[in-house]
Structures are given as C-alpha cells and as structure tokens.
Protein backbone atom coordinates (compact mmCIF):
# COMPACT_ATOMS: atom_id res chain seq x y z
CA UNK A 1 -13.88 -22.53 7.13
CA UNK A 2 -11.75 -21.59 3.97
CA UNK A 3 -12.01 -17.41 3.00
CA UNK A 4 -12.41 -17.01 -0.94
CA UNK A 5 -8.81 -15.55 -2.62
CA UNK A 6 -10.96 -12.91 -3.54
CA UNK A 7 -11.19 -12.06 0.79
CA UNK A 8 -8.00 -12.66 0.83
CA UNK A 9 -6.37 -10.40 -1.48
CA UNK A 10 -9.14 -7.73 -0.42
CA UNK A 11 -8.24 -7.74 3.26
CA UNK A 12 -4.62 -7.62 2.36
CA UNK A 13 -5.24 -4.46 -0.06
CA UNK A 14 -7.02 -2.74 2.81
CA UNK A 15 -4.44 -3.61 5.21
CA UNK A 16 -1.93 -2.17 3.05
CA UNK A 17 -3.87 0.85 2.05
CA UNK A 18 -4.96 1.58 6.06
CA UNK A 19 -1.22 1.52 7.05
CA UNK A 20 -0.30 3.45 4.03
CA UNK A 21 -3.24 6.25 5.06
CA UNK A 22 -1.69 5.96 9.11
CA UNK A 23 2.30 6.71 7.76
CA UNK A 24 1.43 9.15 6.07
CA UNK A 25 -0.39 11.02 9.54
CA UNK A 26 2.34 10.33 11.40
CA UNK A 27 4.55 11.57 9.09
CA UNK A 28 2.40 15.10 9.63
CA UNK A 29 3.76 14.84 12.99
CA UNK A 30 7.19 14.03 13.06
CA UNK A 31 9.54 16.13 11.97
CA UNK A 32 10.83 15.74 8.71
CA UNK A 33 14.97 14.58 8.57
CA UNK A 34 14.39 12.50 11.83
CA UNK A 35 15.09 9.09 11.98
CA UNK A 36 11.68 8.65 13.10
CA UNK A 37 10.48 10.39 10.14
CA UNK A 38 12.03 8.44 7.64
CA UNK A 39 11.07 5.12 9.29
CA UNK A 40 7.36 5.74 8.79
CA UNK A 41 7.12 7.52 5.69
CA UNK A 42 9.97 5.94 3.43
CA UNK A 43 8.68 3.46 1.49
CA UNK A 44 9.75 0.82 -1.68
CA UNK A 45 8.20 0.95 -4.95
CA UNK A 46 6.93 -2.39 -6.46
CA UNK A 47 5.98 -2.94 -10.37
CA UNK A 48 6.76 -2.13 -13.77
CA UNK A 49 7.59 1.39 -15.12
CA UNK A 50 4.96 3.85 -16.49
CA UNK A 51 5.04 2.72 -20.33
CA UNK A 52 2.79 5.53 -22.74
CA UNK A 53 1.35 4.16 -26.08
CA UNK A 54 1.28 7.35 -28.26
CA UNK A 55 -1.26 6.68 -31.21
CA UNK A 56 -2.34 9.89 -33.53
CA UNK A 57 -5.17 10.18 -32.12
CA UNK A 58 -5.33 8.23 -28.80
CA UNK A 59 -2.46 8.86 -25.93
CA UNK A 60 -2.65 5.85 -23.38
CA UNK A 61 -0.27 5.89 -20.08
CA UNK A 62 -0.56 2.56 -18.42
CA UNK A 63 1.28 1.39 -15.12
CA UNK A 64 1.02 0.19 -11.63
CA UNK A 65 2.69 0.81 -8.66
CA UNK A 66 2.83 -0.83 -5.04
CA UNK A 67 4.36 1.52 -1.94
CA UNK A 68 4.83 -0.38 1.04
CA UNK A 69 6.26 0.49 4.27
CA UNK A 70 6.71 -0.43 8.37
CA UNK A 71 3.06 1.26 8.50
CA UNK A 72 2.05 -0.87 5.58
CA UNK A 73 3.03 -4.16 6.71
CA UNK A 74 1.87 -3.25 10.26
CA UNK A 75 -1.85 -2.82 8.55
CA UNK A 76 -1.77 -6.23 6.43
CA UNK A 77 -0.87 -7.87 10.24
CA UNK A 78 -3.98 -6.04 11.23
CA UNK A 79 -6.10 -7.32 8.25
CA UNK A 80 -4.24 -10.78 8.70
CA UNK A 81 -5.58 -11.14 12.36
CA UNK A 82 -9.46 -9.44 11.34
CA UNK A 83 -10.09 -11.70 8.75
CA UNK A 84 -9.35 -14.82 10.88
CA UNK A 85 -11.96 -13.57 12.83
CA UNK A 86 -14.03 -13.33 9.75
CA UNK A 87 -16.79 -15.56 9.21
C-alpha cells in the first residue's frame, strides 16, 4: 500500500522533531565540553538567512531554519521504521 507524501513528510518532521526534543535531554545530562556532549547536542543549520522587509508601517521578519543532529537522524530512522508499519 503506497503512504500519501503528505505521511511521509509528516512522519519524517516528527522523527526529526522527537530526536531533536531527546538531544536536547541528554544534553541536560552530560556534561557540557565532553565529547559526549557535543555529539548529541551539536547540530547543522539548514536554510536561508533571516531576511526583514521593513515597510513604514509594517516590519516583516521571514525565515526558516532546519537543526539536525545524531539524535535527529536517529528519530527519522524511528519514524522511517513506524510508518512502514503504518496502515
């Protein structure tokens, strides 16, 4: 049975967001400097810069950012192997 990009692209956001919500717990734990430390909680910025559209009257800040990290990728695996499960 196919899954819908929609499913898709939702599972993989929650996997992403569930390992991003995990690092950062761990990273409560572990203290900060250790190797350990920065495995979990460093992470890589993906997407354009911030860009601000300054009218008179209207300011408008628009931009979009993606962290991911080990924690990260470990959740979309997660996600992956739920939604084959999925009906």
């Amino acid at each position: 049975m196919r899954k819908s990009v929609g499913t898709v692209a939702l599972a993989l956001l929650l996997g992403v967001l569930i390992g991003a919500i995990c690092s950062e717990l761990i990273g409560l734990f572990l203290e900060e400097g250790t190797v350990a430390h920065q495995l979990f909680v460093r992470y890589v910025d993906f997407g354009p810069e911030v860009t601000r559209l300054d009218l008179v009257v209207l300011e408008l800040t628009l931009g979009l950012k993606i962290r991911f990290n080990l924690m990260s990728l470990v959740g979309v695996f997660i996600a992956s192997q739920i939604l084959r499960w999925y009906r």
